[in-house]
N, C-alpha and C. Protein backbone atom coordinates (compact mmCIF):
# COMPACT_ATOMS: atom_id res chain seq x y z
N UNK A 1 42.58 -67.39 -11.15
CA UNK A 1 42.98 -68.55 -11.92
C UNK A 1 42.00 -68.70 -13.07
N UNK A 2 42.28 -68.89 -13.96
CA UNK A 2 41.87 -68.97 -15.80
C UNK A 2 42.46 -69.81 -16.20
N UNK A 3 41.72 -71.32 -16.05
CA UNK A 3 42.75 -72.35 -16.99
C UNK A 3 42.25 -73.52 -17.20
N UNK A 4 42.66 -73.50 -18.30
CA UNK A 4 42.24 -74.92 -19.16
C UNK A 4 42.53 -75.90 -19.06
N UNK A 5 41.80 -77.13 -17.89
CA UNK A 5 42.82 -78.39 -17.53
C UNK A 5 42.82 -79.53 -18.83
N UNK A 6 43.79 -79.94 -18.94
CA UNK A 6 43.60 -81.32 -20.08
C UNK A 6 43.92 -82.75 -18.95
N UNK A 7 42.73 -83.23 -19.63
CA UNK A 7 43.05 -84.80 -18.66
C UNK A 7 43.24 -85.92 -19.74
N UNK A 8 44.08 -85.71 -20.18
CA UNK A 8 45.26 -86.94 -20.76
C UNK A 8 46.15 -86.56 -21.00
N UNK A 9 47.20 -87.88 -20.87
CA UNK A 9 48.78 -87.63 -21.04
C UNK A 9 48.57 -89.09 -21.09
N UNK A 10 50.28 -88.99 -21.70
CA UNK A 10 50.88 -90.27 -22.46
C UNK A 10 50.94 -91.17 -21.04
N UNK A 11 51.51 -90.74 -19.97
CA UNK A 11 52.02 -91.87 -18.38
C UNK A 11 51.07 -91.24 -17.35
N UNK A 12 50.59 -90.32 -17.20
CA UNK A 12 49.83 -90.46 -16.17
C UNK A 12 48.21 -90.73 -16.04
N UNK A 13 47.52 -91.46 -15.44
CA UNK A 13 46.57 -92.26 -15.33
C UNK A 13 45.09 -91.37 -15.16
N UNK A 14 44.11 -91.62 -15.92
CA UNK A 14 43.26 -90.16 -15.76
C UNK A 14 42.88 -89.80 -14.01
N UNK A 15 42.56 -91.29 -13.38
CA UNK A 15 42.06 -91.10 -11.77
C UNK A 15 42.89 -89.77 -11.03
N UNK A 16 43.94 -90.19 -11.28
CA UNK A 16 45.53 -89.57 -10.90
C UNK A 16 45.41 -88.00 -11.46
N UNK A 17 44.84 -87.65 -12.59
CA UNK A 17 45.09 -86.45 -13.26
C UNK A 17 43.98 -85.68 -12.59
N UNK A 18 42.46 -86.17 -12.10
CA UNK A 18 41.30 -85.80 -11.79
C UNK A 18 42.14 -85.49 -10.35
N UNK A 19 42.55 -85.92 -9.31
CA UNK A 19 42.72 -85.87 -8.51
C UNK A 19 43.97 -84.59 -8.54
N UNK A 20 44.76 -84.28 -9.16
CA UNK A 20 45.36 -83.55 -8.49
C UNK A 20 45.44 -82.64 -9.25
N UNK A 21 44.59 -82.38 -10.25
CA UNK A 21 43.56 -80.92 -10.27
C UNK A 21 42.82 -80.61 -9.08
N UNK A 22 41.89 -81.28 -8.48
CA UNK A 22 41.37 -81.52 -7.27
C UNK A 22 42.29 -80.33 -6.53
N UNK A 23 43.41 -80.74 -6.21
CA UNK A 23 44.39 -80.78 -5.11
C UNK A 23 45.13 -79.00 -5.79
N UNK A 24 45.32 -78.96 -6.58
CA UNK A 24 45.68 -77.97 -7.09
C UNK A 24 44.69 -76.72 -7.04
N UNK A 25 43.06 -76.71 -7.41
CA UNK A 25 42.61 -76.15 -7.14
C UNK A 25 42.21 -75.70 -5.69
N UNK A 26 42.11 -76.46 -4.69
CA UNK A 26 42.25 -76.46 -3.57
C UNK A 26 43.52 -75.70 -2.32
N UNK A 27 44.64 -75.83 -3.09
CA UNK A 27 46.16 -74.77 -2.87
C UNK A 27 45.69 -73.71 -3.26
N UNK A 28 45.11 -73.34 -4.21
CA UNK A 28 45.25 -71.78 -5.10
C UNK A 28 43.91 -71.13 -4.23
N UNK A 29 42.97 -71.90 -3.80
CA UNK A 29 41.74 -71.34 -2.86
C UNK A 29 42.37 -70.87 -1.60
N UNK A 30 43.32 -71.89 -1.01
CA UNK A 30 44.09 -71.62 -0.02
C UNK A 30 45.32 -70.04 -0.28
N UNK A 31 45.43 -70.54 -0.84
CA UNK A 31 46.60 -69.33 -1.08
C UNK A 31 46.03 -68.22 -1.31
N UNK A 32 44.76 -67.71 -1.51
CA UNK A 32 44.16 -66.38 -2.15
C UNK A 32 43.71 -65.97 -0.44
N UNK A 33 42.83 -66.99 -0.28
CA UNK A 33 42.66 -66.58 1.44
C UNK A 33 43.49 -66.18 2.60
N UNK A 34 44.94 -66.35 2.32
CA UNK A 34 46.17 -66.33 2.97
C UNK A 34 45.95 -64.51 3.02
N UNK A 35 45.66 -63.73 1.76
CA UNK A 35 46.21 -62.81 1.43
C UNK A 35 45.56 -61.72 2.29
N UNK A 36 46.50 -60.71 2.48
CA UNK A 36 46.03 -59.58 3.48
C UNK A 36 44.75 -58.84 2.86
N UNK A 37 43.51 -58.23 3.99
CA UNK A 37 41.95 -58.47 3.48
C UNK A 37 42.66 -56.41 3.08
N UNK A 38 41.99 -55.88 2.37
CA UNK A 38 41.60 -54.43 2.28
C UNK A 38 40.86 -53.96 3.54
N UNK A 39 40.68 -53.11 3.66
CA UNK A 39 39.85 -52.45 4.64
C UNK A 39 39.09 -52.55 4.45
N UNK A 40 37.77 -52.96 5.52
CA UNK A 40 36.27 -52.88 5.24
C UNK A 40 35.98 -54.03 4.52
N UNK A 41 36.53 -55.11 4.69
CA UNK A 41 36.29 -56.53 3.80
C UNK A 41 36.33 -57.45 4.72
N UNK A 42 35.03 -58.31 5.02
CA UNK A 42 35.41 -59.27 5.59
C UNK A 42 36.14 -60.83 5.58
N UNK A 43 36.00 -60.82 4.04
CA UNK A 43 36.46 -62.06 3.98
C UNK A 43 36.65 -61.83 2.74
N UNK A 44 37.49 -63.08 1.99
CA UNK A 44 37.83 -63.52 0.40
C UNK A 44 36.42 -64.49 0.06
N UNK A 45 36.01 -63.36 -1.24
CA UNK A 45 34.78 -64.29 -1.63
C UNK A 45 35.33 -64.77 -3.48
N UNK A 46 34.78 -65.50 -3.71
CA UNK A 46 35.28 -66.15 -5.03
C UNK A 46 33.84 -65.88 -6.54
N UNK A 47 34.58 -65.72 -7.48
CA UNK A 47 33.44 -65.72 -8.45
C UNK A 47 34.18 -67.03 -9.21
N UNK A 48 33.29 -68.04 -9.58
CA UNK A 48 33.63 -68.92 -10.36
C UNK A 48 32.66 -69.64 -11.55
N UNK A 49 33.83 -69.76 -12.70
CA UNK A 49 32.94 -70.20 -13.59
C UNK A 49 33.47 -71.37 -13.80
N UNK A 50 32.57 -72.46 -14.81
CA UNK A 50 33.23 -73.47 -14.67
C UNK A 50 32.54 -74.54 -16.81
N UNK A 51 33.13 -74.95 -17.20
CA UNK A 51 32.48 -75.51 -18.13
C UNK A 51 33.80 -76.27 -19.55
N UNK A 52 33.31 -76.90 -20.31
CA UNK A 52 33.69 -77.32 -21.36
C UNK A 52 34.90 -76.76 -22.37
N UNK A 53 34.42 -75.91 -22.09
CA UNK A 53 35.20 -74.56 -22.82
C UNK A 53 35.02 -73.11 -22.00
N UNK A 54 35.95 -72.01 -22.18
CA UNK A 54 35.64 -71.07 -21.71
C UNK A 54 34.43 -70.04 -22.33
N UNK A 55 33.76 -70.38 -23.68
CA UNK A 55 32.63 -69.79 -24.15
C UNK A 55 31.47 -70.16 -23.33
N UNK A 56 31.33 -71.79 -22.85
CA UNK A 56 30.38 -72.46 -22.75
C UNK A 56 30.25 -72.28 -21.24
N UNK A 57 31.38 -71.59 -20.34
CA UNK A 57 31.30 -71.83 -18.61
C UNK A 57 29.55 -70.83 -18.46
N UNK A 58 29.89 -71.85 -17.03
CA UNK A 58 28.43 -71.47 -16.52
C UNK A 58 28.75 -70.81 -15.22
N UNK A 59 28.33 -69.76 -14.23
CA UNK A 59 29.01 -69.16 -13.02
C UNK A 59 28.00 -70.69 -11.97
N UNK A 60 29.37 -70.83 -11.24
CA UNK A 60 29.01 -72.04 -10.10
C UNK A 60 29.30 -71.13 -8.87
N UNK A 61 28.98 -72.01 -7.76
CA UNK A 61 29.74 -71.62 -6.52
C UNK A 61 30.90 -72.44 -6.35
N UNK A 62 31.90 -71.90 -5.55
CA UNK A 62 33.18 -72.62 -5.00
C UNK A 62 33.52 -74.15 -4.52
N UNK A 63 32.21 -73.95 -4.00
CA UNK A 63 31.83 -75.89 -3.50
C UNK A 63 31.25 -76.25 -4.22
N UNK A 64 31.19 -76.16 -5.29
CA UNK A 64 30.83 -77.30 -6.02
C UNK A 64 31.47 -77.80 -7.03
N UNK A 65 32.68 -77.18 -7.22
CA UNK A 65 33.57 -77.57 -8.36
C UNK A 65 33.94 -78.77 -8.33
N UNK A 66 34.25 -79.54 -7.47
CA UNK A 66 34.25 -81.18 -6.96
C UNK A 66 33.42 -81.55 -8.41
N UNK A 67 32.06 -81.31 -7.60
CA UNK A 67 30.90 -81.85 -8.18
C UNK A 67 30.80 -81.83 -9.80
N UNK A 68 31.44 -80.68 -10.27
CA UNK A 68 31.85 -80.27 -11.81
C UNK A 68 32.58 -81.44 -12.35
N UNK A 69 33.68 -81.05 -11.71
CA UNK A 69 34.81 -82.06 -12.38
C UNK A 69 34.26 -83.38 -12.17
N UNK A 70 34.05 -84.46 -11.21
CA UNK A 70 33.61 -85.07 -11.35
C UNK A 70 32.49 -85.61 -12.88
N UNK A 71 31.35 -84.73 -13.09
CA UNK A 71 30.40 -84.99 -13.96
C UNK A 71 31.28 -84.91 -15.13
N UNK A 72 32.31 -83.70 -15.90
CA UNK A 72 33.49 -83.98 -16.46
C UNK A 72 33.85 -85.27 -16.78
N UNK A 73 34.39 -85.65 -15.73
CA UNK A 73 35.20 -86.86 -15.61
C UNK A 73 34.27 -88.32 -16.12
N UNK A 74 32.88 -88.05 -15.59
CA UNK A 74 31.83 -89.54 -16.30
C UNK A 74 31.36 -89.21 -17.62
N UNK A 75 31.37 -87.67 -17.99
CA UNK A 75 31.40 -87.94 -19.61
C UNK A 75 32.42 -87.70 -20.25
N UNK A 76 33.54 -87.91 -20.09
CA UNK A 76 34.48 -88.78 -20.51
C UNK A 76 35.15 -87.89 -21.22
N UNK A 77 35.13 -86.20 -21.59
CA UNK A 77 35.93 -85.08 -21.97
C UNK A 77 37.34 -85.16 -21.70
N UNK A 78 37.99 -84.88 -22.65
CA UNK A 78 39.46 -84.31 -22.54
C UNK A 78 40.37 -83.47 -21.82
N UNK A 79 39.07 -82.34 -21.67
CA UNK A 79 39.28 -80.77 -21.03
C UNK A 79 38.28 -80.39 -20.45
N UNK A 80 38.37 -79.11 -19.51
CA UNK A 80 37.73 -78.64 -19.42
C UNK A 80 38.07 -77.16 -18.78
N UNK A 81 37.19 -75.97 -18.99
CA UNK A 81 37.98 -74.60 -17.84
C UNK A 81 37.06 -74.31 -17.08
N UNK A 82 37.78 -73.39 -16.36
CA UNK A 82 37.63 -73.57 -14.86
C UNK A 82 38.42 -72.14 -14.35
N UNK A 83 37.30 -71.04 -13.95
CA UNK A 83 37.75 -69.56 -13.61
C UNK A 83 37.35 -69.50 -12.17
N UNK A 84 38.56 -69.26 -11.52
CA UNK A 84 38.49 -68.75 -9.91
C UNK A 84 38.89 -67.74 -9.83
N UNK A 85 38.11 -66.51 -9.27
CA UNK A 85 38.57 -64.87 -9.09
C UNK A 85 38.32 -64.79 -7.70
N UNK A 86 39.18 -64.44 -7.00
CA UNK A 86 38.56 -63.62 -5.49
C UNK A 86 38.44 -62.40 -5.43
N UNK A 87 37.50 -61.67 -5.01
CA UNK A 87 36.64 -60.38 -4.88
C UNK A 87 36.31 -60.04 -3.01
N UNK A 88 36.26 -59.11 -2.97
CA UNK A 88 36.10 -58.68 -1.32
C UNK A 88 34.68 -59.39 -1.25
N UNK A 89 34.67 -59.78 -0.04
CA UNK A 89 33.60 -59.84 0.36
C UNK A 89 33.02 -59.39 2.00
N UNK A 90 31.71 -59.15 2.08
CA UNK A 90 31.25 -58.45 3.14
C UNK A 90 29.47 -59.26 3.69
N UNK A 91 30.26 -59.60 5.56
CA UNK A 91 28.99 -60.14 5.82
C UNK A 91 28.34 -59.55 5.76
N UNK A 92 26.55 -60.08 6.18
CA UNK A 92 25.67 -59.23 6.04
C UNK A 92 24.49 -60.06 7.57
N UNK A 93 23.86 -59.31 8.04
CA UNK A 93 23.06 -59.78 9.41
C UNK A 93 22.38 -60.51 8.70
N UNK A 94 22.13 -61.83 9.61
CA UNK A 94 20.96 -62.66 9.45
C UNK A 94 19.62 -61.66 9.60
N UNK A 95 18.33 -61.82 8.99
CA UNK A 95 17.38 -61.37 8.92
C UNK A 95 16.97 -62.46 10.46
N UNK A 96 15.84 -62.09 11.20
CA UNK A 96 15.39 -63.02 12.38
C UNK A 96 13.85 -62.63 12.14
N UNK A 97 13.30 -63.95 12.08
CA UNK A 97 12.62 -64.08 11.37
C UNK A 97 11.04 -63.25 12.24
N UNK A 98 10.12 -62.79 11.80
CA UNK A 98 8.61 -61.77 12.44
C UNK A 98 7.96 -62.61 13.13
N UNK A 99 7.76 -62.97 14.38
CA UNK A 99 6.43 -63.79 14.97
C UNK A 99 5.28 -62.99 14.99
């Protein structure tokens, strides 16, 4: 996902618009994880960027895009983008720690 949300419109209310971007991004996380893994992959891992513009994104983690939009939302911007890629991903052993 690559896309540029706009938060205004003529009838719908910005709370309302924040929120179901929210909700939208949240389906499309869901829906990528749905998808059958490759071999040798343990899980769906995400690269995400997130910012003002797509020149200006900064790479975040997945949980924190909340936290993005939100700060968005108190300075009072129009827009903003917002890149979700899923990429294989592969656990790795906890290290335990030397006594």
């Amino acid at each position: 996902m690559r896309k540029t949300f706009i938060l205004t419109h003529p009838k719908i209310k910005r709370p309302r618009l924040i929120e179901a971007i929210k909700h939208e991004i949240k389906k499309y996380v869901k829906r990528e994880r749905r998808k059958t893994l490759p071999p040798g992959v343990d899980f769906w891992d995400f690269d995400c960027k997130f910012g003002p513009t797509a020149e200006e994104a900064i790479k975040i983690h997945l949980a924190e895009t909340n936290k993005y939009i939100d700060k968005i939302d108190q300075q009072q911007l129009d827009s903003f983008y917002l890149e979700i890629l899923a990429k294989p991903g592969h656990r790795r052993k906890k290290e335990t720690p030397v006594e």
